[in-house]
C-alpha atoms as a PDB file:
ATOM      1  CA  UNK A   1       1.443  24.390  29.067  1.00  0.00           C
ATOM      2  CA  UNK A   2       4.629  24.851  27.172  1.00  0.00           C
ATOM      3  CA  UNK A   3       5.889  20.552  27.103  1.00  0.00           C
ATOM      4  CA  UNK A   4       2.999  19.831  27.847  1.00  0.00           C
ATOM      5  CA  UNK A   5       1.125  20.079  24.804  1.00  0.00           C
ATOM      6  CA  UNK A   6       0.983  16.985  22.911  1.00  0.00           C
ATOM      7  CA  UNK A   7      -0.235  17.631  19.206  1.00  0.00           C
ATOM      8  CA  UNK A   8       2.247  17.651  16.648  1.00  0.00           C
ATOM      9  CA  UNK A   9       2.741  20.268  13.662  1.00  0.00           C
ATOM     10  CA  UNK A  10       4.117  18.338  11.210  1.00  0.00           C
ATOM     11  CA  UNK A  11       3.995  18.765   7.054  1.00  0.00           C
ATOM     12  CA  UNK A  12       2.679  15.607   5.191  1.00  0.00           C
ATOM     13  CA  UNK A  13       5.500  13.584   3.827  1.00  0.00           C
ATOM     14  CA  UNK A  14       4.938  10.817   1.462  1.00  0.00           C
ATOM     15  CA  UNK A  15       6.917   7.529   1.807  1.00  0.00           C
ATOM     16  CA  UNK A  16       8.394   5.827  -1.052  1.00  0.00           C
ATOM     17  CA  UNK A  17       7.450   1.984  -2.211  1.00  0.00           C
ATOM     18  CA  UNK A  18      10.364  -0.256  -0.907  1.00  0.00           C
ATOM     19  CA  UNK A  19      11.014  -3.916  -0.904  1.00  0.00           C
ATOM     20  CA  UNK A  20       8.868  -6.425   0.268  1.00  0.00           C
ATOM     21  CA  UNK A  21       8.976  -8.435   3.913  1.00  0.00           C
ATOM     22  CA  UNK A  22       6.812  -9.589   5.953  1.00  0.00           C
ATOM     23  CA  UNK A  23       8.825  -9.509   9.505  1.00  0.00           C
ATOM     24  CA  UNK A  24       8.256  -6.875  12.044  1.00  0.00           C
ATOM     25  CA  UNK A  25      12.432  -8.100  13.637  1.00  0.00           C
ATOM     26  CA  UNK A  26      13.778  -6.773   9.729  1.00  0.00           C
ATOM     27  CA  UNK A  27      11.939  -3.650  10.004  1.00  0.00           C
ATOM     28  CA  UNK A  28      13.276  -2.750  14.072  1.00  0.00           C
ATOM     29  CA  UNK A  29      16.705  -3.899  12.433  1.00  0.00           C
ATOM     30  CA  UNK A  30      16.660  -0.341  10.172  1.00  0.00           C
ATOM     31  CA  UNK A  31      17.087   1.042  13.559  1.00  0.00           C
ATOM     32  CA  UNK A  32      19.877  -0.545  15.810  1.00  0.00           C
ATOM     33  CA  UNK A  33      22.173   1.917  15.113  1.00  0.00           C
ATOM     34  CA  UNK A  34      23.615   3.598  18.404  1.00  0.00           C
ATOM     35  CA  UNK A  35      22.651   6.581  16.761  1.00  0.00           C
ATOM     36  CA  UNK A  36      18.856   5.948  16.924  1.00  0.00           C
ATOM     37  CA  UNK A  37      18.860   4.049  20.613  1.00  0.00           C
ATOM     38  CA  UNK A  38      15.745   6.510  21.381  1.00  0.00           C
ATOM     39  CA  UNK A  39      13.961   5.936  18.392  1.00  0.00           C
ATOM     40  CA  UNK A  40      14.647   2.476  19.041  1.00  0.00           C
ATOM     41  CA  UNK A  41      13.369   2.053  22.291  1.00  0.00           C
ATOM     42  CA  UNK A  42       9.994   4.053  21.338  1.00  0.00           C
ATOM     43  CA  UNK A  43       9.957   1.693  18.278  1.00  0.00           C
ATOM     44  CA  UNK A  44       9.762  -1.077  20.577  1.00  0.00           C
ATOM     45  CA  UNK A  45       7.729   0.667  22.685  1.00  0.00           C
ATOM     46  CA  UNK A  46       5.226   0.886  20.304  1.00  0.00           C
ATOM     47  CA  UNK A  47       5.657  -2.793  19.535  1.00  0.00           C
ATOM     48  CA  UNK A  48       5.080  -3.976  22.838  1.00  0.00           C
ATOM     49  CA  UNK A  49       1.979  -1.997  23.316  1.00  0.00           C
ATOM     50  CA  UNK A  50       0.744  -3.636  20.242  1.00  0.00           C
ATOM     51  CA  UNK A  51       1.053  -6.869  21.511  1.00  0.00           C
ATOM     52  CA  UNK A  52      -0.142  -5.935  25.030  1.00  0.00           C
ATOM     53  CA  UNK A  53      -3.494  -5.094  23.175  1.00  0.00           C
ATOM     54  CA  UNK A  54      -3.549  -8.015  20.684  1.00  0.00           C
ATOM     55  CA  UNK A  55      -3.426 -10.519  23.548  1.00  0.00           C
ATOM     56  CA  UNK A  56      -5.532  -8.851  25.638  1.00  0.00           C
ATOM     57  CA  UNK A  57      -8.125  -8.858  23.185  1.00  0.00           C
ATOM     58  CA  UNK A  58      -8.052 -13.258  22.492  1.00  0.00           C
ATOM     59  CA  UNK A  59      -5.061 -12.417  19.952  1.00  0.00           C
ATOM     60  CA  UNK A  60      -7.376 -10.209  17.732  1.00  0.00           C
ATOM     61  CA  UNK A  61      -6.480  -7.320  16.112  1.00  0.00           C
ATOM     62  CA  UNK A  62      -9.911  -5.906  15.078  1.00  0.00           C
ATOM     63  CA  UNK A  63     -13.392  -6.641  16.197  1.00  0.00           C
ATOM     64  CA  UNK A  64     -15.507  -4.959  13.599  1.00  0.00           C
ATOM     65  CA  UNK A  65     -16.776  -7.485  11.070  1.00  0.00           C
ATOM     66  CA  UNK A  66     -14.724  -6.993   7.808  1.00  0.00           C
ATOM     67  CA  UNK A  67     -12.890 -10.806   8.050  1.00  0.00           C
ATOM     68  CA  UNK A  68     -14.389 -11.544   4.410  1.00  0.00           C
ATOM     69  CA  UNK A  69     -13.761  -7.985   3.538  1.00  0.00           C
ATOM     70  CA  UNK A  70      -9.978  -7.894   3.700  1.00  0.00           C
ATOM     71  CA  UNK A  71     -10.125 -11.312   1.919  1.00  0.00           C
ATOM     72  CA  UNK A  72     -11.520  -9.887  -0.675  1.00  0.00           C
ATOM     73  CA  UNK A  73      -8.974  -6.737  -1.990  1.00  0.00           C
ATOM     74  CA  UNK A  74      -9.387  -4.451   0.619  1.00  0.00           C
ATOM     75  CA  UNK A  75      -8.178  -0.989   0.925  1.00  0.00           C
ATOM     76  CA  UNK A  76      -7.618  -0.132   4.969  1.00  0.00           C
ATOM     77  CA  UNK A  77      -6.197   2.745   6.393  1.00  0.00           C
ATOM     78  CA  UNK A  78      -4.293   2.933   9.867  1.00  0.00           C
ATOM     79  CA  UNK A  79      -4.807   6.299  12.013  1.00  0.00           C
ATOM     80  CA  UNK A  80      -2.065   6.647  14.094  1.00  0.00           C
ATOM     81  CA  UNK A  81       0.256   3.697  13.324  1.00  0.00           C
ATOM     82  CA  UNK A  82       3.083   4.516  15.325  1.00  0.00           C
ATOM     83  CA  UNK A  83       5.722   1.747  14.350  1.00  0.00           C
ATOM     84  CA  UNK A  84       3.558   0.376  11.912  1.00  0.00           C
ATOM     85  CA  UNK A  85       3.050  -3.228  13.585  1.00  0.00           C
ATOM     86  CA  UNK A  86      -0.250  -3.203  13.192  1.00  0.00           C
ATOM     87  CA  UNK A  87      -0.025  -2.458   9.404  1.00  0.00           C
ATOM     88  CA  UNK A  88       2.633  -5.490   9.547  1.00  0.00           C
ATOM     89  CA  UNK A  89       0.301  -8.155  10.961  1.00  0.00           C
ATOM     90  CA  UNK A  90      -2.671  -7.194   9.112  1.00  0.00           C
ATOM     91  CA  UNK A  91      -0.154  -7.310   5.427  1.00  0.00           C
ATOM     92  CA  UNK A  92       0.664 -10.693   6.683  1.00  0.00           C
ATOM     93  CA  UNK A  93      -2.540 -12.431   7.356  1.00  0.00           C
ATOM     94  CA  UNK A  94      -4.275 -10.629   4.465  1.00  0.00           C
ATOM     95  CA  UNK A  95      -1.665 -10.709   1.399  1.00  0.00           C
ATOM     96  CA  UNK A  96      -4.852  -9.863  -0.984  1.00  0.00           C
ATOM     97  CA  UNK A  97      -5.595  -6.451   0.932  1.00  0.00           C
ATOM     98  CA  UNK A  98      -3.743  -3.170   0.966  1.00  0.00           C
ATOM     99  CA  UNK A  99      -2.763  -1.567   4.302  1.00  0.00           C
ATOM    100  CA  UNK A 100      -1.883   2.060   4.601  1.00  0.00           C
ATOM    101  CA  UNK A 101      -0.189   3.512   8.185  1.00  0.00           C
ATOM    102  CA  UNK A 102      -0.571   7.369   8.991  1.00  0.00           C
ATOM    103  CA  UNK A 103       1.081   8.729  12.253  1.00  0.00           C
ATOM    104  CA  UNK A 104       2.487  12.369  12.236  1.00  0.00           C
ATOM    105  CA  UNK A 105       5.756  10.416  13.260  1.00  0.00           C
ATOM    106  CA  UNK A 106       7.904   8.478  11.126  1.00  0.00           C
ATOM    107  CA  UNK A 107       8.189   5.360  13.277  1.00  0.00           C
ATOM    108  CA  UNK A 108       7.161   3.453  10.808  1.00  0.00           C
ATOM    109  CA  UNK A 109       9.331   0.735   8.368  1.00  0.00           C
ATOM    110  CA  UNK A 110      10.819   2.615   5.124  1.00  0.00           C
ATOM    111  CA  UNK A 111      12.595   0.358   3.023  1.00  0.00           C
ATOM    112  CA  UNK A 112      11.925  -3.529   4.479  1.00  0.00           C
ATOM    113  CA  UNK A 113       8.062  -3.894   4.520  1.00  0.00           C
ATOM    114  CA  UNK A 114       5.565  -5.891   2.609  1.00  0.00           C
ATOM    115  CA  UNK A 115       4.333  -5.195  -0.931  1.00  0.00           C
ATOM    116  CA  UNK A 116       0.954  -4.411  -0.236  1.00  0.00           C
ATOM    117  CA  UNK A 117       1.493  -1.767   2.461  1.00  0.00           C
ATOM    118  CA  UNK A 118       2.314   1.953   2.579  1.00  0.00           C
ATOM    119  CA  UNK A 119       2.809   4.732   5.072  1.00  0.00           C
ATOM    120  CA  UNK A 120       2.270   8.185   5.220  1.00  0.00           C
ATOM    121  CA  UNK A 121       3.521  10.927   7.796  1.00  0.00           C
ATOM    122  CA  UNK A 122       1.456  13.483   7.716  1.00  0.00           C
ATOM    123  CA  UNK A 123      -0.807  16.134  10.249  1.00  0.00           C
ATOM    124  CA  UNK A 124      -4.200  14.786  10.638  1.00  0.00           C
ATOM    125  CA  UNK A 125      -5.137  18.058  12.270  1.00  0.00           C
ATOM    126  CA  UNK A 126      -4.698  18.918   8.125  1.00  0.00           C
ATOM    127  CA  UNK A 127      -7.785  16.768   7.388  1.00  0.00           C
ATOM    128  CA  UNK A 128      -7.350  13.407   5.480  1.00  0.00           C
ATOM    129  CA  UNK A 129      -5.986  13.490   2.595  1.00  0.00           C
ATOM    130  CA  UNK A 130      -7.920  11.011   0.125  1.00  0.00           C
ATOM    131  CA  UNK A 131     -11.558  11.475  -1.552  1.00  0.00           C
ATOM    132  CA  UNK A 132     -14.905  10.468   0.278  1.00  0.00           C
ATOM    133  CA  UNK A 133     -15.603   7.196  -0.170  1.00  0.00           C
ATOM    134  CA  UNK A 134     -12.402   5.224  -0.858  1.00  0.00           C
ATOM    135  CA  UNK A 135     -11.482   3.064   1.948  1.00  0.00           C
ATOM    136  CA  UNK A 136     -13.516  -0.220   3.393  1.00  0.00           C
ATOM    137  CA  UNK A 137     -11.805   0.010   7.068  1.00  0.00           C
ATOM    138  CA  UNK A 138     -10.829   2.574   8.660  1.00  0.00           C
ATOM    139  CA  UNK A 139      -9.082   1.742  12.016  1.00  0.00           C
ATOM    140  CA  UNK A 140      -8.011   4.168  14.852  1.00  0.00           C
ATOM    141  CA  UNK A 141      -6.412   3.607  18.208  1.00  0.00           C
ATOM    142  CA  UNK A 142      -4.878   5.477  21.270  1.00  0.00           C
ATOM    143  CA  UNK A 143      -5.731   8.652  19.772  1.00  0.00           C
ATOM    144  CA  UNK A 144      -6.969  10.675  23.458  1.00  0.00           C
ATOM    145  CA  UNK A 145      -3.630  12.243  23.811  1.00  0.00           C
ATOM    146  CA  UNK A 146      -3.294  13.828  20.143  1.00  0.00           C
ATOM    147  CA  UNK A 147      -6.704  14.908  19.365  1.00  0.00           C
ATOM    148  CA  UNK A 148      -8.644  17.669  21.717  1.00  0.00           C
ATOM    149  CA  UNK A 149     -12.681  16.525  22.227  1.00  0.00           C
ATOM    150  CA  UNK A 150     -13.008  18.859  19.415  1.00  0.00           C
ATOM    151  CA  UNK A 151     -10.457  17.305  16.729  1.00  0.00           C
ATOM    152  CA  UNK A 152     -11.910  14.199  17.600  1.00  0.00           C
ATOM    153  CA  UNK A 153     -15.461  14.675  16.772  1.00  0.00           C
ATOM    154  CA  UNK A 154     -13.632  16.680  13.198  1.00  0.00           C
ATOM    155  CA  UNK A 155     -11.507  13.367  12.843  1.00  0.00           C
ATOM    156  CA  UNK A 156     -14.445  10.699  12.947  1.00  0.00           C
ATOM    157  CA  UNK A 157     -16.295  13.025  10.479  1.00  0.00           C
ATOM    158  CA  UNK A 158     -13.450  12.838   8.453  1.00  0.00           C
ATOM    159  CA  UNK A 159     -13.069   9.335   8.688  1.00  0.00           C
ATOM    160  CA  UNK A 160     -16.564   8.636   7.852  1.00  0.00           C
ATOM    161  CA  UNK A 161     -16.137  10.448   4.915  1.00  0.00           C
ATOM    162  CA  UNK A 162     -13.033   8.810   3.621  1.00  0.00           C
ATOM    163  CA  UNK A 163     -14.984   5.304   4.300  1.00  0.00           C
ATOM    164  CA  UNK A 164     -16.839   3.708   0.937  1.00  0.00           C
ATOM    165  CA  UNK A 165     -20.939   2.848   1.924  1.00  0.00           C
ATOM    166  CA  UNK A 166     -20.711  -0.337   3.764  1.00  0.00           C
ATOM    167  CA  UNK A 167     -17.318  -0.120   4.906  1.00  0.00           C
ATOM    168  CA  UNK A 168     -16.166  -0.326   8.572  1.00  0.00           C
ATOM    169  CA  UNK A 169     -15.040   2.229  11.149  1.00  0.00           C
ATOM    170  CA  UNK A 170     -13.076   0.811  14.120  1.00  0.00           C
ATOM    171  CA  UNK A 171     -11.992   3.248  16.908  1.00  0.00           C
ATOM    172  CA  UNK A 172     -10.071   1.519  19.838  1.00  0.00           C
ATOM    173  CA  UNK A 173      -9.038   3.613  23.098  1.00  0.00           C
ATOM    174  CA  UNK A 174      -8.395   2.706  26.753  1.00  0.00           C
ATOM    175  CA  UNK A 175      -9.845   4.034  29.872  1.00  0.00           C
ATOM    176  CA  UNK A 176      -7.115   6.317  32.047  1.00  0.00           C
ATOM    177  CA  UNK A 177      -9.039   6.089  35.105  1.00  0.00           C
ATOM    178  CA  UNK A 178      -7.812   2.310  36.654  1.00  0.00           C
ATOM    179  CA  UNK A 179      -9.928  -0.625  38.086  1.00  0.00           C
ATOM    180  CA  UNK A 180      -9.148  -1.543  41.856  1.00  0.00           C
ATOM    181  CA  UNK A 181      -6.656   1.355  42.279  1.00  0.00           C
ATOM    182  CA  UNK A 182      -4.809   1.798  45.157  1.00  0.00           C
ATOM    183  CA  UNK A 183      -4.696   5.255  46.880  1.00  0.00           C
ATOM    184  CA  UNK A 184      -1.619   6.804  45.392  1.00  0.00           C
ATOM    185  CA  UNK A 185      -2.041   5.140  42.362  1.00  0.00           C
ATOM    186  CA  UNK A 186      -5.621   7.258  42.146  1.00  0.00           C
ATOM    187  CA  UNK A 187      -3.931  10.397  43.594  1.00  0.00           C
ATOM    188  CA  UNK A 188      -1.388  10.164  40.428  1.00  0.00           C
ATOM    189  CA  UNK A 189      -4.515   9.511  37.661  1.00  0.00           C
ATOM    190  CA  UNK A 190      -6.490  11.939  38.725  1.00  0.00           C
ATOM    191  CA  UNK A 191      -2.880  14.579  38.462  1.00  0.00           C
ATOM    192  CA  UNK A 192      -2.863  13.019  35.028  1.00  0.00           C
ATOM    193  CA  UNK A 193      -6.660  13.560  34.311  1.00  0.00           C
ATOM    194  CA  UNK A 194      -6.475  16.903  35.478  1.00  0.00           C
ATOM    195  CA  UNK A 195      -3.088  17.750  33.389  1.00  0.00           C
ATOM    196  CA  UNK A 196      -4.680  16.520  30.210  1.00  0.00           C
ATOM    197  CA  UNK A 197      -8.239  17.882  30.481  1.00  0.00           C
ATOM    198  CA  UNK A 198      -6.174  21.271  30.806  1.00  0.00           C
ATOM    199  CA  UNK A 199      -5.099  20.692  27.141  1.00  0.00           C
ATOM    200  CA  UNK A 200      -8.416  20.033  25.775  1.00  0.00           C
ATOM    201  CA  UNK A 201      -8.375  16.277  25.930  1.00  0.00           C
ATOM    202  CA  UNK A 202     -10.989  14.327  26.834  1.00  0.00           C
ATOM    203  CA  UNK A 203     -10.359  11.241  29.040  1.00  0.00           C
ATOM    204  CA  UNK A 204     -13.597  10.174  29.353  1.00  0.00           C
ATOM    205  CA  UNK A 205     -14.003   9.612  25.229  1.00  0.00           C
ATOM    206  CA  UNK A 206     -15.719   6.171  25.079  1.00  0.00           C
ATOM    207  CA  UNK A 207     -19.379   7.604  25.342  1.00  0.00           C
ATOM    208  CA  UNK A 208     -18.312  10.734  23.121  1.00  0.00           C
ATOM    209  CA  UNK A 209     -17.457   8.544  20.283  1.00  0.00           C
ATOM    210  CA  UNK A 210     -20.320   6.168  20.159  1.00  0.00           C
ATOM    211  CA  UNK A 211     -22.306   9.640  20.290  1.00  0.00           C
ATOM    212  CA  UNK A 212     -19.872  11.096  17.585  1.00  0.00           C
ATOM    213  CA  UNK A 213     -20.558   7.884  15.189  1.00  0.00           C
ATOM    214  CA  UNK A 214     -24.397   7.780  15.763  1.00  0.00           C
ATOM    215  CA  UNK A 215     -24.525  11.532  14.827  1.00  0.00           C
ATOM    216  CA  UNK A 216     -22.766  10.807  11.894  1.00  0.00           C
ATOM    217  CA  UNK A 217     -25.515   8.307  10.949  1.00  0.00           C
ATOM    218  CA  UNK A 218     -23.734   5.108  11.349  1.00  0.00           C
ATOM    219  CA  UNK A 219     -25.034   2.027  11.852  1.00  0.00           C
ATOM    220  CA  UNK A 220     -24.618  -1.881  13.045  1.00  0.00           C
ATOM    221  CA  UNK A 221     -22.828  -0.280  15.993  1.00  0.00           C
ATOM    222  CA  UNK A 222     -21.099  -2.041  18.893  1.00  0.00           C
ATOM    223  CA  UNK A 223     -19.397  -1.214  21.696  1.00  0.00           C
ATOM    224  CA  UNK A 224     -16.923  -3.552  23.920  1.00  0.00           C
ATOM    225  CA  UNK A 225     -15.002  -3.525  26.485  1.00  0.00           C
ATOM    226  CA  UNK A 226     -11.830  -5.819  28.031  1.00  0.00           C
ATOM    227  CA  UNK A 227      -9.562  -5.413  30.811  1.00  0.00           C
ATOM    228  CA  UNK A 228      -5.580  -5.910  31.123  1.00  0.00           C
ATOM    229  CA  UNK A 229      -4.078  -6.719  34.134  1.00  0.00           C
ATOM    230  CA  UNK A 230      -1.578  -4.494  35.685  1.00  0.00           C
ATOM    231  CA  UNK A 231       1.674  -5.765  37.444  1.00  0.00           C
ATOM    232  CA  UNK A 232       3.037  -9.092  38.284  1.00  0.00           C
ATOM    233  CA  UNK A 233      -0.158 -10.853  39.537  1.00  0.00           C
ATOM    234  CA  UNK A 234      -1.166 -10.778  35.984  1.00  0.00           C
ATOM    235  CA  UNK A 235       1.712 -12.723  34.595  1.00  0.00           C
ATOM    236  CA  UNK A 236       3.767 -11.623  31.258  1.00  0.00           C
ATOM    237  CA  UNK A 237       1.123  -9.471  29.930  1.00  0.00           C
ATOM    238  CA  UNK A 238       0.531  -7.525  33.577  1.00  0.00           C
ATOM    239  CA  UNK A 239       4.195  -6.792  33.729  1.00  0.00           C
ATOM    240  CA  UNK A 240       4.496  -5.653  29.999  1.00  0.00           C
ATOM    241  CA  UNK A 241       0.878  -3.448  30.292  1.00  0.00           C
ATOM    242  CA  UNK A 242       2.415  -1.458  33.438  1.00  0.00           C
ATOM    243  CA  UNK A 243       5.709  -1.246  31.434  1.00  0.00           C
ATOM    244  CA  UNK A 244       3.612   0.529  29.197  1.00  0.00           C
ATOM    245  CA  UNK A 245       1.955   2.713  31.885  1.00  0.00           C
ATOM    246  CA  UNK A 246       4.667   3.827  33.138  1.00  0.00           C
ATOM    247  CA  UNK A 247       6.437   5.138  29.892  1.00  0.00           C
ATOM    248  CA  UNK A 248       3.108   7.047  29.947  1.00  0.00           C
ATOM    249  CA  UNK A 249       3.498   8.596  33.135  1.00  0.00           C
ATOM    250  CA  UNK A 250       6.809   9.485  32.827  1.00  0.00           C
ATOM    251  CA  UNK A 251       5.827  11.007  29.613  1.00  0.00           C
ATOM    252  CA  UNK A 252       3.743  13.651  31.842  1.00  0.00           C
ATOM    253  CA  UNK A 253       6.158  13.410  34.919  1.00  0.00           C
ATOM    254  CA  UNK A 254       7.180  17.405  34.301  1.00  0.00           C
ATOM    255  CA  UNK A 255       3.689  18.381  33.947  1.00  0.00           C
ATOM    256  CA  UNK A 256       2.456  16.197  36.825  1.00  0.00           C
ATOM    257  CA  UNK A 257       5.416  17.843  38.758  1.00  0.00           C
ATOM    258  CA  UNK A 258       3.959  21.434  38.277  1.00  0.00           C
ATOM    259  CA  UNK A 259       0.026  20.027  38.878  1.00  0.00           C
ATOM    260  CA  UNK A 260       0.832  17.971  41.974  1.00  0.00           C
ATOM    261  CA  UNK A 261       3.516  20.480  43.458  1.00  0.00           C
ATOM    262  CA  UNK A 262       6.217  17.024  43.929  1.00  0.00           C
ATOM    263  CA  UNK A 263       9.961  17.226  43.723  1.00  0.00           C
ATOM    264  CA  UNK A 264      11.145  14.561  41.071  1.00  0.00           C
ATOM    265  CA  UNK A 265      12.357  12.448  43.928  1.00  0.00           C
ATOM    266  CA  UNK A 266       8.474  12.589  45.274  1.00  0.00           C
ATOM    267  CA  UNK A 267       7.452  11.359  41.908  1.00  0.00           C
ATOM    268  CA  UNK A 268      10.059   7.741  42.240  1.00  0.00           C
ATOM    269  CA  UNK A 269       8.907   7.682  45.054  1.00  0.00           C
ATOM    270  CA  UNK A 270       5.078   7.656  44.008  1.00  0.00           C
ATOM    271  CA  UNK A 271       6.351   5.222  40.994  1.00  0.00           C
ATOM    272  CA  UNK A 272       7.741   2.747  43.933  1.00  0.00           C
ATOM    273  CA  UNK A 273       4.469   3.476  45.440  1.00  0.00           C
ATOM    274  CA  UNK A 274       2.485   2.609  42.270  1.00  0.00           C
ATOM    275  CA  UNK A 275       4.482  -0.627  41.648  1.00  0.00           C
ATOM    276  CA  UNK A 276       3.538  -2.473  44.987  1.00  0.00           C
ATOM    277  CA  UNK A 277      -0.256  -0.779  44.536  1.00  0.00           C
ATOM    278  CA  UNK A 278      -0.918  -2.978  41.782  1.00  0.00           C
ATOM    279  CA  UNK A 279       0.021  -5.876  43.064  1.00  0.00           C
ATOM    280  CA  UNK A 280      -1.937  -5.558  45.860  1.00  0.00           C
ATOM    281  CA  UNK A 281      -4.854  -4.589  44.764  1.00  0.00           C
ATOM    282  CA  UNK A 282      -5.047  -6.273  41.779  1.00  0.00           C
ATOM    283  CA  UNK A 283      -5.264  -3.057  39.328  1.00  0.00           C
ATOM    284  CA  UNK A 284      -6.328  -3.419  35.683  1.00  0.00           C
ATOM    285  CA  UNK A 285      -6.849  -1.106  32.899  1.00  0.00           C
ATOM    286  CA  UNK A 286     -10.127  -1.038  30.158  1.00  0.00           C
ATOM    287  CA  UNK A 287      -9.257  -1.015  26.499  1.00  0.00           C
ATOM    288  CA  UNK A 288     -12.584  -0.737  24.512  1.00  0.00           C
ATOM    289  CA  UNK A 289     -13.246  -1.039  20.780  1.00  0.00           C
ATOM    290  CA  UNK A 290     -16.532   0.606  19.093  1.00  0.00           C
ATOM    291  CA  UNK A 291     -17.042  -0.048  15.398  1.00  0.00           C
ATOM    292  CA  UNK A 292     -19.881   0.785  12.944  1.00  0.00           C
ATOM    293  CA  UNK A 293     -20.749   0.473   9.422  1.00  0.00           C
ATOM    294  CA  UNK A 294     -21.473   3.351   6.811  1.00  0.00           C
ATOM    295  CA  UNK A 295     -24.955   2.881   5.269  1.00  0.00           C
ATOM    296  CA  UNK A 296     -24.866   1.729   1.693  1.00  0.00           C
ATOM    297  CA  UNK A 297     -26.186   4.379  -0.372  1.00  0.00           C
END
């Protein structure tokens, strides 16, 4: 699959305390350098796909129910942090609590950041690198494109066994099959589908991981579901979610190239395609949360 492999190899690095702040705009400021105009731009990226999510889900940024929890002295670990906003916001609203990002890239703030958070780039592929029982959340998202089905049922073991009795585990993910899809817009998914099952990844996780946690002997689990509008019709947040799809697709343009036998002009073309799809048909994507709680022993 040569490119088209997404895991990455990368040695666990551990990031040094820095000073303390509490804004997200100081942290993407460590980056406006001409220099770093890519990192940049996935930095904000990132961002925006944080806040596609948070709004989508009534300005929440977990469901699970640890609100007392992280008033309380938590410790909470991030899987996959990416930029680290979510890390940010959480720090914020609970000042008592200690957040710690992961993400095998270093996207994440190094110097301005608030006291009580930390990040860590490391391979998760590696295992996790703390002793069973130590942290009382756990939180995951938009892990289907770095984990095969198979690192993915080995991650949520190791997560459960990172995660103190009684503690939370809180696994978000979105759907990549669309609702109300036009035809070319389906055409493209299902290229997509079929270029990431070829790597081992499953994009039908949602029922694998509820199974994953119940085998794991969870319990108090929930599953739910919201959808995101995609395009215009669905005001600021529709344009800024298909934003976000797009960067996706683009991301898998040379493999969906190969798969779907298109020229790269065929493939604007299918973008231009895509773009009026939506509107028409009203297209939305699922995001769904599923969280459960480690027995007390």
């Amino acid at each position: 699959m040569g490119n088209c492999i997404f895991k990455q190899n990368v040695k666990a690095v551990v990031i040094s305390n820095a000073d303390d702040s509490s804004s997200t705009t100081n942290f993407l400021n460590q980056f406006s350098s001409k220099n770093n105009c890519n990192i940049s731009h996935e930095i904000n990226m990132l961002t925006n796909h944080h806040y596609v999510l948070k709004e989508t889900w009534d300005n929440t940024n977990y469901s699970a129910p640890v609100t007392e929890i992280l008033r309380n002295n938590a410790l909470v670990l991030d899987i996959g942090c990416g930029s680290g906003t979510w890390v940010l916001d959480m720090a914020t609203e609970y000042s008592t609590s200690t957040f710690i990002g992961i993400d095998s890239t270093s996207f994440f703030p190094k110097q301005i950041r608030p006291v009580n958070t930390n990040f860590h780039q490391l391979n998760v592929l590696d295992g996790l690198p703390w002793n069973k029982n130590h942290f009382d959340f756990v939180y995951q998202r938009m892990m289907l494109t770095s984990l095969t089905e198979e690192d993915y049922q080995n991650q949520i073991r190791e997560i459960v066994r990172i995660t103190k009795p009684g503690g939370w585990i809180e696994i978000m993910e979105k759907n990549v099959e669309l609702n109300n899809s036009g035809p070319t817009t389906t055409m493209i998914l299902k290229g997509a589908c079929k270029v990431l099952e070829s790597a081992s990844f499953n994009t039908k996780i949602g029922a694998q991981i509820k199974r994953w946690l119940q085998e794991c002997g969870l319990v108090n689990l929930r599953f739910q579901e919201k959808t995101t509008p995609l395009g215009a019709w669905g005001n600021h947040i529709g344009v800024a979610a298909f934003d976000d799809m797009l960067i996706s697709l683009k991301k898998l343009q040379n493999c969906l190239l190969q798969n779907l036998k298109i020229t790269e002009k065929e493939f604007d073309g299918i973008v231009d395609t895509i773009k009026s799809e939506v509107e028409e048909n009203r297209t939305s994507i699922t995001t769904f949360r599923c969280f459960a709680q480690k027995p007390i022993q």
